[in-house]
Protein backbone atom coordinates (compact mmCIF):
# COMPACT_ATOMS: atom_id res chain seq x y z
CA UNK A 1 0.00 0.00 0.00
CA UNK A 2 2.78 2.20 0.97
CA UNK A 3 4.59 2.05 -2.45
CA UNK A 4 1.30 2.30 -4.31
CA UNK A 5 0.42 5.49 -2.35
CA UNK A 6 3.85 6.73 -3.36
CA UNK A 7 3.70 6.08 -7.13
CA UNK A 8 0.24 7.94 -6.95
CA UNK A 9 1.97 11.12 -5.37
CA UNK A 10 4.76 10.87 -7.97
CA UNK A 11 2.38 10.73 -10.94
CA UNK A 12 0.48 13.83 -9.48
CA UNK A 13 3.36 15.86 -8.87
CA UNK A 14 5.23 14.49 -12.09
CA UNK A 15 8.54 13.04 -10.84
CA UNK A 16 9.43 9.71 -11.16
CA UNK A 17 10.72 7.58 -8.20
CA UNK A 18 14.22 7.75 -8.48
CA UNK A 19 14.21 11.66 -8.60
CA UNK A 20 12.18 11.39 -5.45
CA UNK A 21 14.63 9.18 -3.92
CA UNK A 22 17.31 11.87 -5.09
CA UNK A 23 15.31 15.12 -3.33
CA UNK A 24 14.78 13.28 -0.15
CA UNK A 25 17.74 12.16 -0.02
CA UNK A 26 17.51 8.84 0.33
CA UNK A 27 19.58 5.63 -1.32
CA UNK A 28 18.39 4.47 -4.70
CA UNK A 29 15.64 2.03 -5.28
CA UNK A 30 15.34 1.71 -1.26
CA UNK A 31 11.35 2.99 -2.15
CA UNK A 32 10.76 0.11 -3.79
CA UNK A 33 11.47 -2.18 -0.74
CA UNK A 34 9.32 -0.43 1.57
CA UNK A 35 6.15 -2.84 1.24
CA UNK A 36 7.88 -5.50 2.96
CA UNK A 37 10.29 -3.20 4.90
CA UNK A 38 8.90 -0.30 7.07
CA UNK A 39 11.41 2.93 6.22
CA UNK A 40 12.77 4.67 9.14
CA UNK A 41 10.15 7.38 10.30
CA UNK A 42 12.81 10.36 9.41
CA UNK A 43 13.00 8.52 5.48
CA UNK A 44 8.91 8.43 5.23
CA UNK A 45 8.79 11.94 6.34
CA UNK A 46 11.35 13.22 4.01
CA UNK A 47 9.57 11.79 1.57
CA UNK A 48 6.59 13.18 2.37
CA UNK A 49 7.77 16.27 2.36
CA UNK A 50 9.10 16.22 -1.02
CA UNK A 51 5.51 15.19 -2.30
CA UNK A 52 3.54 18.21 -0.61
CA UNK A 53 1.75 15.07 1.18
CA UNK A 54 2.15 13.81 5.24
CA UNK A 55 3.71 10.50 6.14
CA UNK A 56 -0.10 9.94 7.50
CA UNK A 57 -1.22 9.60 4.29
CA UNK A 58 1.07 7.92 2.01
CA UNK A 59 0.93 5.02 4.74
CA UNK A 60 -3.15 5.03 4.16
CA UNK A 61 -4.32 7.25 7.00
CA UNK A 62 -6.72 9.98 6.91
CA UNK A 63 -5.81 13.54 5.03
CA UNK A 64 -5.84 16.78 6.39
CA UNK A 65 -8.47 17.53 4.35
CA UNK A 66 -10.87 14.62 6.03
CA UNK A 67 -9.88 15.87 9.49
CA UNK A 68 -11.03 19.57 8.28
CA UNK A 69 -14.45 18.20 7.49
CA UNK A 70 -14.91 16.20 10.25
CA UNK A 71 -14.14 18.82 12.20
CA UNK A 72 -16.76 21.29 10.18
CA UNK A 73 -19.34 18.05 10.43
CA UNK A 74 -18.59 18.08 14.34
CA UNK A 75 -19.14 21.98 14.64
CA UNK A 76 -22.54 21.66 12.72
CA UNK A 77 -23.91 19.14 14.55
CA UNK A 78 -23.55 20.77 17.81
CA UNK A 79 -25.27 23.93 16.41
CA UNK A 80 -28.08 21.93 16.01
C-alpha cells in the first residue's frame, strides 16, 4: 500500500521515483522495498515532504483535508 500510495503522489506531482529518492535524499531504489520493509520514520517523512503530502497519508491514514471536514461536520452538529 505504501509504495502504491507513493507512485500515486509521484504521478500527481510528475517526478518519477528515483528523482524522489534523489530530493529526499535517500539511497536508490530503497522505495521500492518499503512494502515488505517499514522505512525509518525520518525517510517516510522526508519523503513526504518532497511530495507536498504527510507520512499519514502515504501510509493510508486519513488527510488533512478529512480531518477539516470532520471537524466542520462536528461543529454543525452541535449547532443543532
Amino acid at each position: 500500500m505504501l509504495l502504491r500510495n507513493i507512485r500515486e503522489k509521484c504521478k500527481e506531482t510528475g517526478i518519477n521515483i528515483a528523482k524522489l529518492e534523489q530530493l529526499a535524499n535517500i539511497k536508490p531504489s530503497s522505495i521500492y522495498h518499503w512494502d515488505d520493509v517499514m522505512p525509518a520514520a525520518d525517510k517516510l517523512c522526508r519523503v513526504a515532504s518532497v511530495l507536498g503530502t504527510t507520512s499519514e497519508e502515504l501510509l493510508g491514514g486519513r488527510t488533512n483535508a478529512d480531518e477539516v471536514f470532520d471537524h466542520r461536520r462536528d461543529a454543525s452538529a452541535l449547532r443543532h
